[in-house]
PDB file of N, CA and C in Angstrom:
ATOM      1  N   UNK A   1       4.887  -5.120  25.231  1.00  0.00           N
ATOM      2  CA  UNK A   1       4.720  -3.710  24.933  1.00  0.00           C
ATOM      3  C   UNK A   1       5.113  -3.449  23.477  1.00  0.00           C
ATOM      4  N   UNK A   2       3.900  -3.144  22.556  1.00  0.00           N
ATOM      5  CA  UNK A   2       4.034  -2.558  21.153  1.00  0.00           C
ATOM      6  C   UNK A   2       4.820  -1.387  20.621  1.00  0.00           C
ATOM      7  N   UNK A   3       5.998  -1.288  20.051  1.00  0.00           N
ATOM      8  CA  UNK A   3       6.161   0.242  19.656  1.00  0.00           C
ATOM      9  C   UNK A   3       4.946   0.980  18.553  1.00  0.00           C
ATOM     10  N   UNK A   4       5.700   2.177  18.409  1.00  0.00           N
ATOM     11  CA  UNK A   4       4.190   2.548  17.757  1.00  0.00           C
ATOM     12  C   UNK A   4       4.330   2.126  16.215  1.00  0.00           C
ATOM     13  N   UNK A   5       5.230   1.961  15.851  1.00  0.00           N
ATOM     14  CA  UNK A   5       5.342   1.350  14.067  1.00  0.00           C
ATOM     15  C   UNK A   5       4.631   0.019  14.790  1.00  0.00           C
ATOM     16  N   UNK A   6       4.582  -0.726  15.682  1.00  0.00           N
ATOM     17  CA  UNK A   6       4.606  -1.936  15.151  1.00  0.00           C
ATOM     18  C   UNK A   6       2.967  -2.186  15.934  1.00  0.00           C
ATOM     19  N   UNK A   7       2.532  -1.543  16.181  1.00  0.00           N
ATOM     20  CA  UNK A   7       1.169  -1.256  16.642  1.00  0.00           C
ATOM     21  C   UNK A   7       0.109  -0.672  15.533  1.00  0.00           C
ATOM     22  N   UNK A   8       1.152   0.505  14.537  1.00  0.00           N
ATOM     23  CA  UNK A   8       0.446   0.830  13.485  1.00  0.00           C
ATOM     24  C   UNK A   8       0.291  -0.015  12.494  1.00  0.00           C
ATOM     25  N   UNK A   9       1.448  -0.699  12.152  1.00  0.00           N
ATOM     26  CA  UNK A   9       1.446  -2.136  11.215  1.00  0.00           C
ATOM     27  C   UNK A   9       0.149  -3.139  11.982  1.00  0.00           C
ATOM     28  N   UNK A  10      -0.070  -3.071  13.298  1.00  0.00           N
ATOM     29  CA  UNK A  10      -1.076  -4.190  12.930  1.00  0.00           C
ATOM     30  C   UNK A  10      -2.329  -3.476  13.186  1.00  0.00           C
ATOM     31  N   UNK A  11      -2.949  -2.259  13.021  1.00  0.00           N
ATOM     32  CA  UNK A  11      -3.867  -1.743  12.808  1.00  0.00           C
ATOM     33  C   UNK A  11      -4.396  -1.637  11.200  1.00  0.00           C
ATOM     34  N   UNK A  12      -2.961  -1.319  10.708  1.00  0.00           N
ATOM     35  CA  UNK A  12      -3.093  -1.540   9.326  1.00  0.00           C
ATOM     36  C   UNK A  12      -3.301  -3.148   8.535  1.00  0.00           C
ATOM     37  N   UNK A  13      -2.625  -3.803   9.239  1.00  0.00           N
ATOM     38  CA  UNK A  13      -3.161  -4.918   8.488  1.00  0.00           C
ATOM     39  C   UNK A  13      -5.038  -5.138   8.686  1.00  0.00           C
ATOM     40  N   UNK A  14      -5.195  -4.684   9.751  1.00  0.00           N
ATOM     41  CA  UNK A  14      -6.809  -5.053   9.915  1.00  0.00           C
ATOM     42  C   UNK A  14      -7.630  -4.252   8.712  1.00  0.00           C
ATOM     43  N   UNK A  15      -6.965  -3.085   8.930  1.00  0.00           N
ATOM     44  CA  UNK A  15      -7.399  -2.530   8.266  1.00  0.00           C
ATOM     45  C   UNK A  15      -7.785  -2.684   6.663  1.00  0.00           C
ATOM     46  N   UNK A  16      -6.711  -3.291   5.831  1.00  0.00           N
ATOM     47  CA  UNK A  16      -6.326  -3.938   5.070  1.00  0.00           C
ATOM     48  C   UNK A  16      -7.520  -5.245   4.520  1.00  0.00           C
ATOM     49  N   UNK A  17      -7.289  -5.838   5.479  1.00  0.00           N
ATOM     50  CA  UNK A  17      -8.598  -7.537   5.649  1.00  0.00           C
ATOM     51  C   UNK A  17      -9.358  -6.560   5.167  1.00  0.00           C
ATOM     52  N   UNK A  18     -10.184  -5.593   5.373  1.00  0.00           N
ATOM     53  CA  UNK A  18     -11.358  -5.094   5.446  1.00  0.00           C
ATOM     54  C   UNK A  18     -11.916  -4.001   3.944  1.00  0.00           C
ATOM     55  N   UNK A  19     -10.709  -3.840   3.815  1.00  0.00           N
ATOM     56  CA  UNK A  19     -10.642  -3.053   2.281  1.00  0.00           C
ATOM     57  C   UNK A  19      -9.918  -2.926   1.074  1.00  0.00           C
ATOM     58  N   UNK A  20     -10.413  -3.443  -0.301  1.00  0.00           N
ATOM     59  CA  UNK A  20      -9.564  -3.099  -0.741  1.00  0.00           C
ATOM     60  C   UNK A  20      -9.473  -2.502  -1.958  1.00  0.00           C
ATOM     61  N   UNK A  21      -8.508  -2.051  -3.122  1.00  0.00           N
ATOM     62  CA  UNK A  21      -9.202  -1.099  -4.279  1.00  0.00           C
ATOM     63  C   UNK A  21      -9.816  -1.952  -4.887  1.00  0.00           C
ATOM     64  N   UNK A  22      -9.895  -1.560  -6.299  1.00  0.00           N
ATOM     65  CA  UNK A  22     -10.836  -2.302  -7.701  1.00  0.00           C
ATOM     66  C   UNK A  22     -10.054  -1.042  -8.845  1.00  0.00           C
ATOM     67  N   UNK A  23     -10.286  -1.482 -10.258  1.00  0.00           N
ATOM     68  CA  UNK A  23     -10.111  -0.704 -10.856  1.00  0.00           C
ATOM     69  C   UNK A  23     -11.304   0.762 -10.992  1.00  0.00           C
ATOM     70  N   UNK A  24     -12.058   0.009 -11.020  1.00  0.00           N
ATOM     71  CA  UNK A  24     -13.455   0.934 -10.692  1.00  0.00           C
ATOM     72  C   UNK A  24     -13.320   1.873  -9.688  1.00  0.00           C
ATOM     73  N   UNK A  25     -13.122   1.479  -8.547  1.00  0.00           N
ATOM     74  CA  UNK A  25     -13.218   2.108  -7.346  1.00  0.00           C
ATOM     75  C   UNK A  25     -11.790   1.351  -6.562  1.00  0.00           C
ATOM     76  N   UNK A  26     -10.705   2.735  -6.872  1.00  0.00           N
ATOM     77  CA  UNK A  26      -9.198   2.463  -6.382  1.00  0.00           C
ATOM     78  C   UNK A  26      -8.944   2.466  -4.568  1.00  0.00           C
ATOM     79  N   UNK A  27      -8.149   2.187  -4.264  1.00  0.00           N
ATOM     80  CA  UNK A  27      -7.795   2.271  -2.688  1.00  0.00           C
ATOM     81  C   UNK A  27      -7.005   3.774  -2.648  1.00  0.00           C
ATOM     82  N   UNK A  28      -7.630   4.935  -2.049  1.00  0.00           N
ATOM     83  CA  UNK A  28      -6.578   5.784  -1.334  1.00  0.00           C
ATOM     84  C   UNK A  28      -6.153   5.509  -0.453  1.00  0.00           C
ATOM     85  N   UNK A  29      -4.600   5.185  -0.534  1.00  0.00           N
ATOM     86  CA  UNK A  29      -3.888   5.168   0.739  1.00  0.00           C
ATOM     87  C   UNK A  29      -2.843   6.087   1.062  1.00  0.00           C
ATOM     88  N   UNK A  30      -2.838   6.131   2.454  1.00  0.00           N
ATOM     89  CA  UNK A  30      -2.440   7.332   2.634  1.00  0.00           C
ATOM     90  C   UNK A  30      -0.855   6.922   3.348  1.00  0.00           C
ATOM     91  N   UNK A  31       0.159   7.568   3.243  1.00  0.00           N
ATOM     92  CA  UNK A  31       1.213   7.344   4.195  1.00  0.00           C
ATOM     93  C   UNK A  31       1.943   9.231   4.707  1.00  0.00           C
ATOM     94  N   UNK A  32       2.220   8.681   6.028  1.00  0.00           N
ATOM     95  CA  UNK A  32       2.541  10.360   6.180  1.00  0.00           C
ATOM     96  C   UNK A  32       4.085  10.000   7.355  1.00  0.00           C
ATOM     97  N   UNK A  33       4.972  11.142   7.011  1.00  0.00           N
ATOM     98  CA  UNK A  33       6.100  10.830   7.302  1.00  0.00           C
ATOM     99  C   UNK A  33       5.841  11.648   8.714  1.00  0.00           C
ATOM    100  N   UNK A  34       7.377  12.597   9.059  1.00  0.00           N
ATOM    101  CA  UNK A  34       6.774  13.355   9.753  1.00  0.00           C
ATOM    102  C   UNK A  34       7.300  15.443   9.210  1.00  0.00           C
ATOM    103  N   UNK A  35       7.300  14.941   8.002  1.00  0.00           N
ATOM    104  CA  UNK A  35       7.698  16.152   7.075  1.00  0.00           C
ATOM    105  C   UNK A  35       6.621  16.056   6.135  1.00  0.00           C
ATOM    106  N   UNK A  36       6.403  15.002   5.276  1.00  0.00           N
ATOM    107  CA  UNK A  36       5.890  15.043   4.203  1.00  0.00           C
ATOM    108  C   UNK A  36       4.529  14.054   4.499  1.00  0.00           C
ATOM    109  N   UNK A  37       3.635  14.391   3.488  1.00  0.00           N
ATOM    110  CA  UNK A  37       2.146  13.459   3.163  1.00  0.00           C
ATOM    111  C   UNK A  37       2.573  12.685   1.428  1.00  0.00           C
ATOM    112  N   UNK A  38       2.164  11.570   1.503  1.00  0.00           N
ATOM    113  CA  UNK A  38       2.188  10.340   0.097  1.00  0.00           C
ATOM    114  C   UNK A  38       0.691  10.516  -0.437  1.00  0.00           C
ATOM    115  N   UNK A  39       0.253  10.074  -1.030  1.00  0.00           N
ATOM    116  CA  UNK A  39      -1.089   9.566  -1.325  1.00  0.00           C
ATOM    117  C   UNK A  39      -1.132   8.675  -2.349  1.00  0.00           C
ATOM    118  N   UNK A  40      -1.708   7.636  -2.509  1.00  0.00           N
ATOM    119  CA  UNK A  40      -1.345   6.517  -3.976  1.00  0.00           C
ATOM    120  C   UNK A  40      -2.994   6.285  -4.436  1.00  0.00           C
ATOM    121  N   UNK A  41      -3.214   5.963  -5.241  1.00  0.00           N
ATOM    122  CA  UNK A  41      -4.777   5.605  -5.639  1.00  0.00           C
ATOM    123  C   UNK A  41      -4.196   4.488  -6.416  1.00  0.00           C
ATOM    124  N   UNK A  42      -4.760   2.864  -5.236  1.00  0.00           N
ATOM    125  CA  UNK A  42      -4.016   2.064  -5.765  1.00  0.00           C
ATOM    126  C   UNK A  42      -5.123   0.677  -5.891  1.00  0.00           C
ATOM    127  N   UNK A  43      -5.337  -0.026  -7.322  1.00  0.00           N
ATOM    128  CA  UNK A  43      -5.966  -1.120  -7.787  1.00  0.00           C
ATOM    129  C   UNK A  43      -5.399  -2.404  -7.147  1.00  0.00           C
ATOM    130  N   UNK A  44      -5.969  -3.232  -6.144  1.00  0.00           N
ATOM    131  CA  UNK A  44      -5.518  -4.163  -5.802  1.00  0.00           C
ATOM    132  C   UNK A  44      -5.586  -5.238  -6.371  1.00  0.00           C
ATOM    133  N   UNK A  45      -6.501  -5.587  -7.154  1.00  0.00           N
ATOM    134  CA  UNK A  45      -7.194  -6.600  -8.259  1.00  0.00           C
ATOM    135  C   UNK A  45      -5.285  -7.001  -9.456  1.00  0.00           C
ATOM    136  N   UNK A  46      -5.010  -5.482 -10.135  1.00  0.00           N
ATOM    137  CA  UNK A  46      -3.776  -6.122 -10.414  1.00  0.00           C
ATOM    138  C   UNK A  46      -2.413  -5.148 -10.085  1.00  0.00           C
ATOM    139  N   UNK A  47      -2.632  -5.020  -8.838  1.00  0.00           N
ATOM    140  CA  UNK A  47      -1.704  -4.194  -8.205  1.00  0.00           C
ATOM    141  C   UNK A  47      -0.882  -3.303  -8.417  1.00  0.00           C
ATOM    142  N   UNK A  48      -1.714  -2.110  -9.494  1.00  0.00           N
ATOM    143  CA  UNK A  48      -0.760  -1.353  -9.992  1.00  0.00           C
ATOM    144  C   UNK A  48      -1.081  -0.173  -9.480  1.00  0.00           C
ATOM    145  N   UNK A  49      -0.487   1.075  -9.240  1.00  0.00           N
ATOM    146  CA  UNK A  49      -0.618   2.259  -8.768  1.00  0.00           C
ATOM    147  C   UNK A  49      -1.206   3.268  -9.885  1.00  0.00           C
ATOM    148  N   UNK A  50      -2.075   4.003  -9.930  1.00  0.00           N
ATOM    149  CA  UNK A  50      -2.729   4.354 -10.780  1.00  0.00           C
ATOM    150  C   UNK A  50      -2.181   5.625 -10.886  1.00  0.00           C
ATOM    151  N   UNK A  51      -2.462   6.518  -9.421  1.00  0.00           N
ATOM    152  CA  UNK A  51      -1.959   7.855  -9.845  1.00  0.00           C
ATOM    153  C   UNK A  51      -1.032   8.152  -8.221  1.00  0.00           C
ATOM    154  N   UNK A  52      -0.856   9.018  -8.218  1.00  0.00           N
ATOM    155  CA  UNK A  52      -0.271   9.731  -6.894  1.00  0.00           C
ATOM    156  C   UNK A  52       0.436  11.365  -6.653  1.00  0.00           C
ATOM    157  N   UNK A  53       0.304  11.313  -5.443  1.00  0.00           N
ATOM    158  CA  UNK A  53       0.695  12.701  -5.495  1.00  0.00           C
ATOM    159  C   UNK A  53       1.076  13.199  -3.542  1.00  0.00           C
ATOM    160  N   UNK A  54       1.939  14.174  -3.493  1.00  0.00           N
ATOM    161  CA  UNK A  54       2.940  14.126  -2.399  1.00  0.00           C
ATOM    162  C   UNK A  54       2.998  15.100  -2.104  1.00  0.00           C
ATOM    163  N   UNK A  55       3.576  15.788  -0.702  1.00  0.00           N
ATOM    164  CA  UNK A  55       3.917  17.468  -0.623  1.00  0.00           C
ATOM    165  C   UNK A  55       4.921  17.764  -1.154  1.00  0.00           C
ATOM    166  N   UNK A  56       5.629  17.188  -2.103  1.00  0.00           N
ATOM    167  CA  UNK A  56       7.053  17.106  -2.569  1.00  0.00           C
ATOM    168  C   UNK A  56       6.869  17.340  -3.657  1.00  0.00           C
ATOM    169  N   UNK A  57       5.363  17.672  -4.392  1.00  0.00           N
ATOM    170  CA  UNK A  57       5.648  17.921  -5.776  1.00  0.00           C
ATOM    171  C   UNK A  57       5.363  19.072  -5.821  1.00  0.00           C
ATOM    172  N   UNK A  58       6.028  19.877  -7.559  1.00  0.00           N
ATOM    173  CA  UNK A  58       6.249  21.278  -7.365  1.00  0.00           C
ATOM    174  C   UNK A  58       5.263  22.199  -6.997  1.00  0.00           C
ATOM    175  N   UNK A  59       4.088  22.141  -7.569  1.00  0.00           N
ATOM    176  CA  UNK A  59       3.233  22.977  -7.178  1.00  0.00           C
ATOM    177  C   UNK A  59       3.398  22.848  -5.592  1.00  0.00           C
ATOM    178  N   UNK A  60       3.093  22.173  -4.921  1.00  0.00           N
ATOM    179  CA  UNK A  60       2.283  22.278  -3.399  1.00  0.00           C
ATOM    180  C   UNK A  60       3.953  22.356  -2.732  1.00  0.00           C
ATOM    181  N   UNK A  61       5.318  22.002  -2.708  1.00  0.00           N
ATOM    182  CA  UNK A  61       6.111  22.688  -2.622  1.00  0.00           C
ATOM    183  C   UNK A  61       6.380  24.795  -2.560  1.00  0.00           C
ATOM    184  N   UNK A  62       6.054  25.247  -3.601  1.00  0.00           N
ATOM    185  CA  UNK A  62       5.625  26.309  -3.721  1.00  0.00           C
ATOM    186  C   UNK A  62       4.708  26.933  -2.794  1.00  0.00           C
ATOM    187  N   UNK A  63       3.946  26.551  -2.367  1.00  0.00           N
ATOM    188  CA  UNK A  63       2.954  27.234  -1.123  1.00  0.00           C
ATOM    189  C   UNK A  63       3.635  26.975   0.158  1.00  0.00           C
ATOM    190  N   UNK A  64       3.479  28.262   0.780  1.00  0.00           N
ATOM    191  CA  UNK A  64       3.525  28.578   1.828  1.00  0.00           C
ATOM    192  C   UNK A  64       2.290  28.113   2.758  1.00  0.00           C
ATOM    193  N   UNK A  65       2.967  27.389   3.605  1.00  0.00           N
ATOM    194  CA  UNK A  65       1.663  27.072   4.699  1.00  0.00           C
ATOM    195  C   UNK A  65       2.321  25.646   5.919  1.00  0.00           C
ATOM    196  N   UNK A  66       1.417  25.693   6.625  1.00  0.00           N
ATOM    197  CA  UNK A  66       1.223  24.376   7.308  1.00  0.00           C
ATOM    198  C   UNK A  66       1.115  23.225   6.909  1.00  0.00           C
ATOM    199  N   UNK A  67       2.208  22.024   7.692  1.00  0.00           N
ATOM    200  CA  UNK A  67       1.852  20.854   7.221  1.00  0.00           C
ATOM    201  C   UNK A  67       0.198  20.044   6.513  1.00  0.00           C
ATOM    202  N   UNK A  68      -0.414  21.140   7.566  1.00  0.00           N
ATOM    203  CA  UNK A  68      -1.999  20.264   7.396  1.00  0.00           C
ATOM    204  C   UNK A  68      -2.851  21.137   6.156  1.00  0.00           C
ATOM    205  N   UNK A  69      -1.794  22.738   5.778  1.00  0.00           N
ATOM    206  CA  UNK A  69      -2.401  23.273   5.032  1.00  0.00           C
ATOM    207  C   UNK A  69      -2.539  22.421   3.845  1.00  0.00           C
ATOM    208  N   UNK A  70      -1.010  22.078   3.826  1.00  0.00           N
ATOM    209  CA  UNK A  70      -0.407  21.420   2.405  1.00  0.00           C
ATOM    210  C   UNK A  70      -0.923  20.021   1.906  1.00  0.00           C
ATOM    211  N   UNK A  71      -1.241  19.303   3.440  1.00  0.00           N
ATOM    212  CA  UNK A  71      -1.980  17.798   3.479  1.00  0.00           C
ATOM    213  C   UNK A  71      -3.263  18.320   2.284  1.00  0.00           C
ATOM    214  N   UNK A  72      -4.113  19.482   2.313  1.00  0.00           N
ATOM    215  CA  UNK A  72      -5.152  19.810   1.598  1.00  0.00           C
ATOM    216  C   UNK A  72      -4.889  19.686   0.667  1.00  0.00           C
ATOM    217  N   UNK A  73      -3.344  20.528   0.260  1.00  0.00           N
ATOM    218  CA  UNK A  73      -3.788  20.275  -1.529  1.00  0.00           C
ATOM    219  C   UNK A  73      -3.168  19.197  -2.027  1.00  0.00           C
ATOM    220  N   UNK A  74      -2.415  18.413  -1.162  1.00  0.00           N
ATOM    221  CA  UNK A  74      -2.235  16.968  -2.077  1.00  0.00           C
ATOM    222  C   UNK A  74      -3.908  16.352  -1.879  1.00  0.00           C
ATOM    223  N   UNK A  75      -4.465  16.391  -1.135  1.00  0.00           N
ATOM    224  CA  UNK A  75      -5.786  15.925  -1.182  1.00  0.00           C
ATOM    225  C   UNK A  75      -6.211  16.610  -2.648  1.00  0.00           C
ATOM    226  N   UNK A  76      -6.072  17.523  -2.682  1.00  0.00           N
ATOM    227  CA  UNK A  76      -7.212  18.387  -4.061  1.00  0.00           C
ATOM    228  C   UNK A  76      -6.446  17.638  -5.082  1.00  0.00           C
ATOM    229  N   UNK A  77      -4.828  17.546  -5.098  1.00  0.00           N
ATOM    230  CA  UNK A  77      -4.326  16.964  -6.205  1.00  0.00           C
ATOM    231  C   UNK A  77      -4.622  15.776  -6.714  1.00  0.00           C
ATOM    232  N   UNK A  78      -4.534  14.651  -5.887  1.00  0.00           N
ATOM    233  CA  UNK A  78      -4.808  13.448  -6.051  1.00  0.00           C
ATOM    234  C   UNK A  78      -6.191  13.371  -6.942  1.00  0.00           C
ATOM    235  N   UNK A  79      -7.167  14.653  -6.288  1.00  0.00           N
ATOM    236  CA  UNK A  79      -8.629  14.463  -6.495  1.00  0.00           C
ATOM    237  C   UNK A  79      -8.609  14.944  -8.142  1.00  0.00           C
ATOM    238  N   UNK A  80      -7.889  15.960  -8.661  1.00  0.00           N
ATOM    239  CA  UNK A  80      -7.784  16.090 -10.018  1.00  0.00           C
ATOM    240  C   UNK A  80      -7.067  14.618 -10.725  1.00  0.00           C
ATOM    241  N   UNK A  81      -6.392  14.399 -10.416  1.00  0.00           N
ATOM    242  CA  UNK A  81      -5.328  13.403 -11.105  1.00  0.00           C
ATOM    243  C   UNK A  81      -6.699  12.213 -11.414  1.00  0.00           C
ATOM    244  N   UNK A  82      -7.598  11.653 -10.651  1.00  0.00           N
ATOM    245  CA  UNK A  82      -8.671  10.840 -10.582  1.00  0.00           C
ATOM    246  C   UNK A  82      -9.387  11.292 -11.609  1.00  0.00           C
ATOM    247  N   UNK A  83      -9.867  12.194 -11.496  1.00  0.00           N
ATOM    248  CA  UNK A  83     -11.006  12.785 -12.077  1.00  0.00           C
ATOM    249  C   UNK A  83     -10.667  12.945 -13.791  1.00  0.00           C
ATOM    250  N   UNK A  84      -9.291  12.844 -14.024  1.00  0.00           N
ATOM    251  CA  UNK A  84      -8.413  13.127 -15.126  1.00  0.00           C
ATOM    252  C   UNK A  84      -8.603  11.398 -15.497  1.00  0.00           C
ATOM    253  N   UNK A  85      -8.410  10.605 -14.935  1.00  0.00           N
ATOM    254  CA  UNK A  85      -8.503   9.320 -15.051  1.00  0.00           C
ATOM    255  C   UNK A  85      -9.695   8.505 -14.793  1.00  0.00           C
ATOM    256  N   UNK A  86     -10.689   9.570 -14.570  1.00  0.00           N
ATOM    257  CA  UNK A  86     -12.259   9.533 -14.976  1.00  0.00           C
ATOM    258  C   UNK A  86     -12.923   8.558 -13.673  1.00  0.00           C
ATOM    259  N   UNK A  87     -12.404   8.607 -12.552  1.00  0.00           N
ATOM    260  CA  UNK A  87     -12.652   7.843 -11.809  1.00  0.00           C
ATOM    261  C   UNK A  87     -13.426   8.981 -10.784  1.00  0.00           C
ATOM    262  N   UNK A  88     -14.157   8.892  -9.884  1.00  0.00           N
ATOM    263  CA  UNK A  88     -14.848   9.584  -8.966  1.00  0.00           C
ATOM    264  C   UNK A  88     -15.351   8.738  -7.716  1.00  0.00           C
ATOM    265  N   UNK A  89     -15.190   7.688  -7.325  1.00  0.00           N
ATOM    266  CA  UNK A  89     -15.763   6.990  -6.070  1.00  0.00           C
ATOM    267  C   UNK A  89     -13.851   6.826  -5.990  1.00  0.00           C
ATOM    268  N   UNK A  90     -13.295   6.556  -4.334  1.00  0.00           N
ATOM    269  CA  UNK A  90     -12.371   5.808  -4.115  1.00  0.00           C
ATOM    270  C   UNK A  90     -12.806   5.618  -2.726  1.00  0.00           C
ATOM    271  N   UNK A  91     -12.184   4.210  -2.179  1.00  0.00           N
ATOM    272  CA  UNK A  91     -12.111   3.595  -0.651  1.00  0.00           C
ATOM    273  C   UNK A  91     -11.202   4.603  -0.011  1.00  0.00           C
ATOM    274  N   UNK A  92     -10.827   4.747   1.142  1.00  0.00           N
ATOM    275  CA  UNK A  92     -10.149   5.717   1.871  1.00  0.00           C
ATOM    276  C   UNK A  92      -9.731   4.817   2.635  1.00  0.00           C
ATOM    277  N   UNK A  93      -8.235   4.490   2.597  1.00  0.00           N
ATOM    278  CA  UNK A  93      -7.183   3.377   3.343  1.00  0.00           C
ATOM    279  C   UNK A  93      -6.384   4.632   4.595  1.00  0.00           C
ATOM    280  N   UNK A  94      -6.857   4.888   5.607  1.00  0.00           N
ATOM    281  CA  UNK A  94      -5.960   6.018   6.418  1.00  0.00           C
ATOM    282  C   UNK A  94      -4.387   5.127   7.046  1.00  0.00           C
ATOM    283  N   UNK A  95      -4.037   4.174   6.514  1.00  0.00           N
ATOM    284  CA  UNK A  95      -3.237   3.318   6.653  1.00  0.00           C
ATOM    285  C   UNK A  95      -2.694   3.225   7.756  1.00  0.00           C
ATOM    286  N   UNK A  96      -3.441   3.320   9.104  1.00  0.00           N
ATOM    287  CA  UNK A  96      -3.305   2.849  10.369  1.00  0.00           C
ATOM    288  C   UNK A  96      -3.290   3.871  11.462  1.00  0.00           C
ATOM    289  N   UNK A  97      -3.236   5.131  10.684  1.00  0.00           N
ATOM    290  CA  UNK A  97      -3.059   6.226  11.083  1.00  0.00           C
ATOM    291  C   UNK A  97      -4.589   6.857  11.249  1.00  0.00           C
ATOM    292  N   UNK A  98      -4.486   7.917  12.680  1.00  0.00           N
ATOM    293  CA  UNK A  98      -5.976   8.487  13.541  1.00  0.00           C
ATOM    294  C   UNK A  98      -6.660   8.825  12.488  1.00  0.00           C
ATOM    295  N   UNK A  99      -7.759   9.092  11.845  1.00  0.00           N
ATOM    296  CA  UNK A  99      -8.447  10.325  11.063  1.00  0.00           C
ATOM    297  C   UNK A  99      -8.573  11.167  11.699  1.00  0.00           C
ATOM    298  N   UNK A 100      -7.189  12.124  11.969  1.00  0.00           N
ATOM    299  CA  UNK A 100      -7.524  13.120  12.779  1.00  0.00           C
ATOM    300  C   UNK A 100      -5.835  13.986  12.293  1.00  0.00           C
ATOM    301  N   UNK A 101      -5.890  15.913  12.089  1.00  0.00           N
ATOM    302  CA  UNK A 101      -4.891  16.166  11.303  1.00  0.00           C
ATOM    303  C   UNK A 101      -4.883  15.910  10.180  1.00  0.00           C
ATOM    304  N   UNK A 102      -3.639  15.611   9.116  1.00  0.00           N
ATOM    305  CA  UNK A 102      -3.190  15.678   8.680  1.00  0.00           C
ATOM    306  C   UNK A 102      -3.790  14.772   7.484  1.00  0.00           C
ATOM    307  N   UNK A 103      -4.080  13.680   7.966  1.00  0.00           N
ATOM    308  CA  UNK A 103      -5.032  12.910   7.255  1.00  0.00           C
ATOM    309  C   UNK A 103      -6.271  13.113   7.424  1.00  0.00           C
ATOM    310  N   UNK A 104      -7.079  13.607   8.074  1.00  0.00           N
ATOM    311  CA  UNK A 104      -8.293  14.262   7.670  1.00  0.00           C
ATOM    312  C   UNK A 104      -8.269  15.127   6.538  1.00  0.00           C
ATOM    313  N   UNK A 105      -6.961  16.429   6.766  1.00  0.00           N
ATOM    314  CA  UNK A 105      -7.003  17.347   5.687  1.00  0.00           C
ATOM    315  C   UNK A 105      -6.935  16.345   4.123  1.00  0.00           C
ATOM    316  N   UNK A 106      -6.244  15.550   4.291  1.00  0.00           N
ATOM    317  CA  UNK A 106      -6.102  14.643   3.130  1.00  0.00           C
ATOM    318  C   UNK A 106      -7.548  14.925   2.355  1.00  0.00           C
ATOM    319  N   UNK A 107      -8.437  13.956   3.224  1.00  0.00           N
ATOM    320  CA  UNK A 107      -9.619  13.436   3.050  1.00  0.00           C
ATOM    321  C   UNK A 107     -10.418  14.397   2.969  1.00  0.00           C
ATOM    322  N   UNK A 108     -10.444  15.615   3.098  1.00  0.00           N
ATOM    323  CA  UNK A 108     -11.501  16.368   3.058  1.00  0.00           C
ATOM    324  C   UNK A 108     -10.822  17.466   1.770  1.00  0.00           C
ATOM    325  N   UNK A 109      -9.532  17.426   1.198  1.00  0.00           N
ATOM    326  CA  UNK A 109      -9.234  17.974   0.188  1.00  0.00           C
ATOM    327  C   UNK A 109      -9.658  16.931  -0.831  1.00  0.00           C
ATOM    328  N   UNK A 110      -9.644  15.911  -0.528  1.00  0.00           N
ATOM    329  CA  UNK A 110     -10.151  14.919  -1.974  1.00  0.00           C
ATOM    330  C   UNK A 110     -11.414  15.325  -1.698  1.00  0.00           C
ATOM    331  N   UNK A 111     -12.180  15.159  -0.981  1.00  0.00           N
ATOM    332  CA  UNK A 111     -13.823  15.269  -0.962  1.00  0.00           C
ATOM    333  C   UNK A 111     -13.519  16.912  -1.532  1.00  0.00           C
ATOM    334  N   UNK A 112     -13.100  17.607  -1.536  1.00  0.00           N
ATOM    335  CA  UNK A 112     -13.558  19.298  -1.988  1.00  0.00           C
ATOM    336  C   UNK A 112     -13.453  19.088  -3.515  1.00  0.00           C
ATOM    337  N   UNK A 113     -12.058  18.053  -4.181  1.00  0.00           N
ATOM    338  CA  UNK A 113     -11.684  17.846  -5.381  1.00  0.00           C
ATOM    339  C   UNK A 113     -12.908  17.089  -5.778  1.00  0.00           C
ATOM    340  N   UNK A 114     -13.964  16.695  -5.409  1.00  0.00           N
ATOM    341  CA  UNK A 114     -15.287  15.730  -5.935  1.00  0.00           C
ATOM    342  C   UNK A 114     -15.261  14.242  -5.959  1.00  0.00           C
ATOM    343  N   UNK A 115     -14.039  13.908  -4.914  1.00  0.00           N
ATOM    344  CA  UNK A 115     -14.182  12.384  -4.805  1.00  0.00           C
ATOM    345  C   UNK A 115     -14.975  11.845  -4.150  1.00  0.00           C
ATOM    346  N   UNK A 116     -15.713  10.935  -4.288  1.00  0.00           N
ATOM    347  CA  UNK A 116     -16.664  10.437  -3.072  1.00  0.00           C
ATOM    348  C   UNK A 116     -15.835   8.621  -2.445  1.00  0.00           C
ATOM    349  N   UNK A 117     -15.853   8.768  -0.716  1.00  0.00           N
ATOM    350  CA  UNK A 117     -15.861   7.507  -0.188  1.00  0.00           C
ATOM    351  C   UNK A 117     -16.617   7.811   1.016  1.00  0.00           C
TER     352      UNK A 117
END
């Protein structure tokens, strides 16, 4: 019997085998606590983290709303921070976690910010 970290770890590793960034076209990955959303836009080629962005930073701190409101605008954020770094395609790593909630909002605030995966 799997706990659920250790069930999500091996969803994620599959997940993983199957995708990964480029400088061209970075890995969004996503990690979500059960307070806060991460997001990293990360080059696997030489493993450096390019940009990122969190519910913990000041702007999206400042708003009032729902966890899943707030999941949106780190999605929109991330999606500026890219776009600032001239990038516009990224892979979408939901890092083991449902596409459903919180990480959807992710994903559909980067897609509003003009990212395409």
């Amino acid at each position: 019997m799997d706990t659920k970290a250790i069930r999500r770890q091996k969803i994620k590793y599959g997940i993983r085998r199957k995708i990964s960034g480029t400088a061209a076209r970075p890995r969004l990955s996503v990690f979500r606590s059960n307070n806060e959303i991460y997001v990293q836009l990360i080059d696997d080629d030489s493993s450096k983290t390019l940009a990122a962005a969190s519910s913990k930073d000041k702007d999206i701190v400042a708003q009032k709303g729902t966890k899943a409101e707030k999941s949106k605008l780190v999605g929109a954020a991330i999606a500026r921070k890219a776009t600032d770094l001239g990038l516009k395609e990224v892979t979408f790593d939901r890092g083991g976690y449902l596409y459903h909630g919180r990480v959807k909002a992710v994903a559909d605030g980067a897609r509003e910010g003009g990212l395409k995966f």
